[in-house]
Protein backbone atom coordinates (compact mmCIF):
# COMPACT_ATOMS: atom_id res chain seq x y z
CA UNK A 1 0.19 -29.36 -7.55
CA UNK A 2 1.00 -25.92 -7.82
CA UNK A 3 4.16 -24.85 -5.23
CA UNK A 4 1.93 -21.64 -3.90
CA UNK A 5 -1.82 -22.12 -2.76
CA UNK A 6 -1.81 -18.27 -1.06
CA UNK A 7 -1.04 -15.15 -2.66
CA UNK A 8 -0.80 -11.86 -0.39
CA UNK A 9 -1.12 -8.78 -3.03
CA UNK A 10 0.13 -5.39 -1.63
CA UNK A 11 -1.74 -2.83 -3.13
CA UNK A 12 -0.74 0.79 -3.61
CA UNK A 13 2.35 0.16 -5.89
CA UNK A 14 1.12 -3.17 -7.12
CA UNK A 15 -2.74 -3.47 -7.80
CA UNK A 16 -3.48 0.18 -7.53
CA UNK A 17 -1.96 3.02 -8.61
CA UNK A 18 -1.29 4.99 -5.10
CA UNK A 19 0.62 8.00 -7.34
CA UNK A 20 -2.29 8.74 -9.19
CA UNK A 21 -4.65 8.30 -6.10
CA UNK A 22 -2.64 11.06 -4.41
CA UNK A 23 -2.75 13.32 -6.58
CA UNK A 24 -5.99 13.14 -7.52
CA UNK A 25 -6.82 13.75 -3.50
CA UNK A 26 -4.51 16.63 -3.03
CA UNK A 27 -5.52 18.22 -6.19
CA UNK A 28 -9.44 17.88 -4.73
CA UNK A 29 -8.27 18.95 -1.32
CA UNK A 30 -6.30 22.02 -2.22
CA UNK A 31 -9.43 22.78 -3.85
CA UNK A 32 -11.93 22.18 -1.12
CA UNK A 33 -9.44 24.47 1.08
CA UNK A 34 -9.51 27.47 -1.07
CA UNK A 35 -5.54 26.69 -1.47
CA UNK A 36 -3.55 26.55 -5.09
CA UNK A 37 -2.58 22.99 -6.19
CA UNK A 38 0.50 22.59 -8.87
CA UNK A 39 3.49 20.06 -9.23
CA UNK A 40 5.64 21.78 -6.75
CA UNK A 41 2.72 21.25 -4.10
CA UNK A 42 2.46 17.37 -5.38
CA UNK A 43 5.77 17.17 -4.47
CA UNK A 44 6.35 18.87 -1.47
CA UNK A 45 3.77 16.71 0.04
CA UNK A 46 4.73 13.18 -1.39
CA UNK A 47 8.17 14.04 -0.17
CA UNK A 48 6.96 14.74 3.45
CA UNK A 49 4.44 11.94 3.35
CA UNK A 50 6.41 9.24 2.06
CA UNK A 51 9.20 10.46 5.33
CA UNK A 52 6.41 10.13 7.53
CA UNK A 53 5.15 6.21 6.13
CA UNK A 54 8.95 5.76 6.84
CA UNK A 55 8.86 6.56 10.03
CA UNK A 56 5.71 4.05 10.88
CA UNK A 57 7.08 0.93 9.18
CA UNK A 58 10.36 1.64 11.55
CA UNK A 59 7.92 1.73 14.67
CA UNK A 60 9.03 5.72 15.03
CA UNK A 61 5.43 7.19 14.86
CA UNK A 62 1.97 6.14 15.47
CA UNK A 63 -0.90 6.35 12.58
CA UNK A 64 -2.39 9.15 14.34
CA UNK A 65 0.65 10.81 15.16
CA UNK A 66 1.54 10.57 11.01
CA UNK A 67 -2.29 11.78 10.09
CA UNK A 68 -1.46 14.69 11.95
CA UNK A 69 2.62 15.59 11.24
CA UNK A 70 2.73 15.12 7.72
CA UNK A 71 -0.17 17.76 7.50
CA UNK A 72 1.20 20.20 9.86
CA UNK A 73 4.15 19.55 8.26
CA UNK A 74 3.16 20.11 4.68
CA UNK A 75 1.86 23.30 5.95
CA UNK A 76 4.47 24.73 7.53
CA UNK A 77 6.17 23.84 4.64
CA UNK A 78 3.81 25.91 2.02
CA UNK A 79 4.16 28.91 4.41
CA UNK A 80 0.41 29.74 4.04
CA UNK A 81 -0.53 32.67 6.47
CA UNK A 82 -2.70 31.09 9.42
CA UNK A 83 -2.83 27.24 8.34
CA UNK A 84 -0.01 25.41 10.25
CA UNK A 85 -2.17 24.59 13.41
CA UNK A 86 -3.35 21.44 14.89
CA UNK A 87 -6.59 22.30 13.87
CA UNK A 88 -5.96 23.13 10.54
CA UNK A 89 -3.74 19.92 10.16
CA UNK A 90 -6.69 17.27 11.36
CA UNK A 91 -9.54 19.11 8.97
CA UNK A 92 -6.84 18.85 5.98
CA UNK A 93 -6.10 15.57 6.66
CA UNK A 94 -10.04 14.77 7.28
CA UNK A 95 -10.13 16.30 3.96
CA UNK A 96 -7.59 14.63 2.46
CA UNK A 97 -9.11 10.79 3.26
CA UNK A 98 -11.96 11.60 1.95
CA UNK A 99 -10.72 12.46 -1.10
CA UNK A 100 -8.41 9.72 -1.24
CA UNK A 101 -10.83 6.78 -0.71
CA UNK A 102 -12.59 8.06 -3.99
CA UNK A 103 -8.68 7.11 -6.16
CA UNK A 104 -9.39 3.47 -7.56
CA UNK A 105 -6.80 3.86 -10.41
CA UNK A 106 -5.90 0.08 -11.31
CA UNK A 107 -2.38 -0.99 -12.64
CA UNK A 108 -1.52 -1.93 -15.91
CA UNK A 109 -2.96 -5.61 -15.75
CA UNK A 110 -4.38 -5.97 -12.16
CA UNK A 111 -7.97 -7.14 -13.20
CA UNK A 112 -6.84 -9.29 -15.89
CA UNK A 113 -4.13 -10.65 -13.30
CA UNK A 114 -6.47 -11.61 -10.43
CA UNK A 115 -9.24 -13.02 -12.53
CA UNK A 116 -6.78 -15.40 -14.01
CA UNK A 117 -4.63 -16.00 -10.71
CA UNK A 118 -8.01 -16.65 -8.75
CA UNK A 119 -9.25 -19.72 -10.35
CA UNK A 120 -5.85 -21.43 -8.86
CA UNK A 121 -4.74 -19.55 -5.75
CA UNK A 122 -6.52 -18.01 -3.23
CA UNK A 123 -5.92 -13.98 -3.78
CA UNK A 124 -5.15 -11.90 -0.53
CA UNK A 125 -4.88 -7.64 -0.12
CA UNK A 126 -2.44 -7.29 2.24
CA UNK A 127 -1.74 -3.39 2.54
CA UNK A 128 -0.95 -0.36 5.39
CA UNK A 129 -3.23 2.29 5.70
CA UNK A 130 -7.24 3.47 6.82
CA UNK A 131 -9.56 0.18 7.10
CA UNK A 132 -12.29 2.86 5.99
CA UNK A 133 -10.39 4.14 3.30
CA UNK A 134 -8.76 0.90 1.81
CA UNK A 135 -12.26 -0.99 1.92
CA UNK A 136 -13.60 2.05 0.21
CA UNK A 137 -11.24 1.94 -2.82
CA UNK A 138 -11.05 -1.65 -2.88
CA UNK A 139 -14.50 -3.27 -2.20
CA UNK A 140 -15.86 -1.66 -5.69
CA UNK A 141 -13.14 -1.65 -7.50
CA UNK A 142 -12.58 -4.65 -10.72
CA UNK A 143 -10.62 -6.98 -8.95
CA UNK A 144 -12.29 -7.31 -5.89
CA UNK A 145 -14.65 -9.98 -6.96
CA UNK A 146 -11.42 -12.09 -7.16
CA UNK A 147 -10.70 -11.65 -3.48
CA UNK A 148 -10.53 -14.12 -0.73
CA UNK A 149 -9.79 -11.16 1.92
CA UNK A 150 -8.34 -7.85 2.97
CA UNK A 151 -6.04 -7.23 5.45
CA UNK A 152 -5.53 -3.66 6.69
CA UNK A 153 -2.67 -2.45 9.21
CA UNK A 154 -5.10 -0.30 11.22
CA UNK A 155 -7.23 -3.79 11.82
CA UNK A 156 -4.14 -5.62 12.42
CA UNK A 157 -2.68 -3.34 14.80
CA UNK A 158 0.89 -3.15 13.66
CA UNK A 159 1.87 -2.06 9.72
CA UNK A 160 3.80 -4.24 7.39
CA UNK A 161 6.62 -4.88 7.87
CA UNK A 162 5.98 -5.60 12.02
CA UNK A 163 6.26 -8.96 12.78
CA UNK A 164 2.33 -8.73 14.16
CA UNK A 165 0.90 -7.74 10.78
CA UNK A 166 2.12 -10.91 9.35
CA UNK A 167 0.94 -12.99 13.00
CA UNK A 168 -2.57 -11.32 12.03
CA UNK A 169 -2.78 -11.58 8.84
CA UNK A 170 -1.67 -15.60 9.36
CA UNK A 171 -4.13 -15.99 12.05
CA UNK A 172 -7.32 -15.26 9.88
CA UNK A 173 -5.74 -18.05 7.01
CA UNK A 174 -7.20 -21.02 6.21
CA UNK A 175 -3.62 -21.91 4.68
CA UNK A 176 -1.43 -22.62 8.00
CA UNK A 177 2.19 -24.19 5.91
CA UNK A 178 3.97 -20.74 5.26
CA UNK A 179 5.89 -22.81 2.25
CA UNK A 180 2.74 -22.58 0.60
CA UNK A 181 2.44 -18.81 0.86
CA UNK A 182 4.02 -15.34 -1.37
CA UNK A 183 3.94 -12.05 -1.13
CA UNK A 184 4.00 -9.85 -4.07
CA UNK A 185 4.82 -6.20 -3.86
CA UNK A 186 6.30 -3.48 -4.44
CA UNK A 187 7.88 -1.54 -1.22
CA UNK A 188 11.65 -3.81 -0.37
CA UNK A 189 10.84 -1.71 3.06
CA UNK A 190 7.34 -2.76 3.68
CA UNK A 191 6.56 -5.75 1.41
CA UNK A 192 10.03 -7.52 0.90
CA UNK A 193 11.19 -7.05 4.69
CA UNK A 194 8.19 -8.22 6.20
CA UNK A 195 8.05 -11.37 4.25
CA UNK A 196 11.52 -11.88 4.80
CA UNK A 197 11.17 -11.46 8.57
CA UNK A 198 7.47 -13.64 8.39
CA UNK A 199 9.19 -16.38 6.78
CA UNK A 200 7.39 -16.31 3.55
CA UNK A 201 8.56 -16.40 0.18
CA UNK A 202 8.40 -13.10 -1.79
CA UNK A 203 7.91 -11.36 -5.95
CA UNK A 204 9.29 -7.52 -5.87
CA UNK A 205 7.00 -5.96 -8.40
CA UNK A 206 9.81 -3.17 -9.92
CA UNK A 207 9.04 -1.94 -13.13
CA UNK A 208 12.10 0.10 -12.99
CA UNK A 209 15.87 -0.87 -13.08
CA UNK A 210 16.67 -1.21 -8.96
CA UNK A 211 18.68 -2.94 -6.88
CA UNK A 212 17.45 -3.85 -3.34
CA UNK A 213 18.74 -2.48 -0.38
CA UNK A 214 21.35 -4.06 1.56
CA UNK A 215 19.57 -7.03 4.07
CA UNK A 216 16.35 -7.64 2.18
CA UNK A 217 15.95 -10.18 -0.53
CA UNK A 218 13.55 -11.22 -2.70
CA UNK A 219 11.89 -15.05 -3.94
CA UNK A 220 11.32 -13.51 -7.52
CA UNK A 221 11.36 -10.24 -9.66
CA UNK A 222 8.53 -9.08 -12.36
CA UNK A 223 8.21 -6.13 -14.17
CA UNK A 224 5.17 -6.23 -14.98
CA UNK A 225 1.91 -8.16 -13.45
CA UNK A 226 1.27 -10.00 -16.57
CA UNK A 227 4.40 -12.05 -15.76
CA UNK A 228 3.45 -13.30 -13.39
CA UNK A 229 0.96 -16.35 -14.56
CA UNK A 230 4.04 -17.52 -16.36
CA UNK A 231 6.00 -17.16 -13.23
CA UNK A 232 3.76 -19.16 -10.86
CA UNK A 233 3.36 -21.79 -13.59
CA UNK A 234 6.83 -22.71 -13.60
CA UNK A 235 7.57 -22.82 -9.87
């Protein structure tokens, strides 16, 4: 019998390609708002966003409260005359989810992964973010056929890495032995700490040389998703 009957898949940074979802949706967005997109915009605004996703996985923020700073952040930040209100901030951010639920850019391997990895284990999205928007990328994208369920922060009530994620997300399982049950992802802050703190074992996806920070460990470590058949066999 195989040691692992669940598998909880984050997804931006491990079946989808968030980077290339984000651009795509600023680029569109910048457009839509008569504003000029480059790199340097890019990366102003992953830099602010990314602070602000920090912020909510430490309990610091609400959603709301980050759909609404890391805009009026971004454009104070771009010093365009007139556009740092609250106003301004919800319509770019309206703007901006629109945009983003149309970025279904897979992984290297994510279809290929699931369809194999389904006909054993039950496959699980477990992932923080817009129900709307994550259902939107996800329900038509390749893998989904190979999914048992979706679990969204803003249905749970609490993002990954709270405690109450994990209590939802273990609530709506048919699977109750936690032994039975692993994570993969790619976020130590999100994916790694929340199954440490759930009690479940966990795979850091890290296709880059990195070492994890100091208090979170990991079950396993891939590089890429087509390892890991091989490495669920051999548990």
């Amino acid at each position: 019998m195989a040691r692992y009957s669940v598998l909880l898949l984050d997804n931006d940074g491990t079946l989808m390609d968030f980077q290339k979802a984000e651009e795509q949706a600023l680029r569109l967005t910048c457009e839509a708002m008569g504003k000029p997109y480059d790199t340097k915009v890019l990366h102003q605004y992953s830099t602010i966003n990314n602070g602000w996703w920090r912020r909510l996985e430490q309990g610091a923020c609400t959603k709301d409260e980050l759909q609404r700073g890391r805009f009026r952040d971004f454009l104070l930040a771009q010093q365009w005359q007139g556009e740092a209100g609250e106003w301004n901030a919800r319509a770019w951010n309206a703007q901006y989810m629109e945009n983003l639920g149309k970025g279904s850019f897979l992984m290297p391997g994510a279809e290929d992964v699931c369809r194999e990895l389904s006909q054993t284990y039950a496959l699980y999205v477990v992932t923080n973010g817009v129900s709307k928007t994550q259902h939107r990328r996800i329900d038509h994208c390749p893998f989904a056929p190979y999914l048992s369920g979706i679990f969204v922060s803003e249905e749970a009530g609490a993002p990954k890495p709270e405690p109450a994620y994990f209590a939802h997300v273990f609530a709506h399982l048919p699977e109750k032995d936690r032994s039975r049950m692993l994570l993969i992802g790619d976020s130590p802050s999100s994916d790694l700490l929340g199954a440490n703190r759930a009690g479940i074992d966990c795979c850091w996806f890290a296709p880059e040389e990195k070492q994890l920070p100091e208090g979170v460990t990991c079950t396993y470590r891939i590089r890429s998703l087509y390892e890991l058949p091989a490495l669920l066999t051999s548990c």
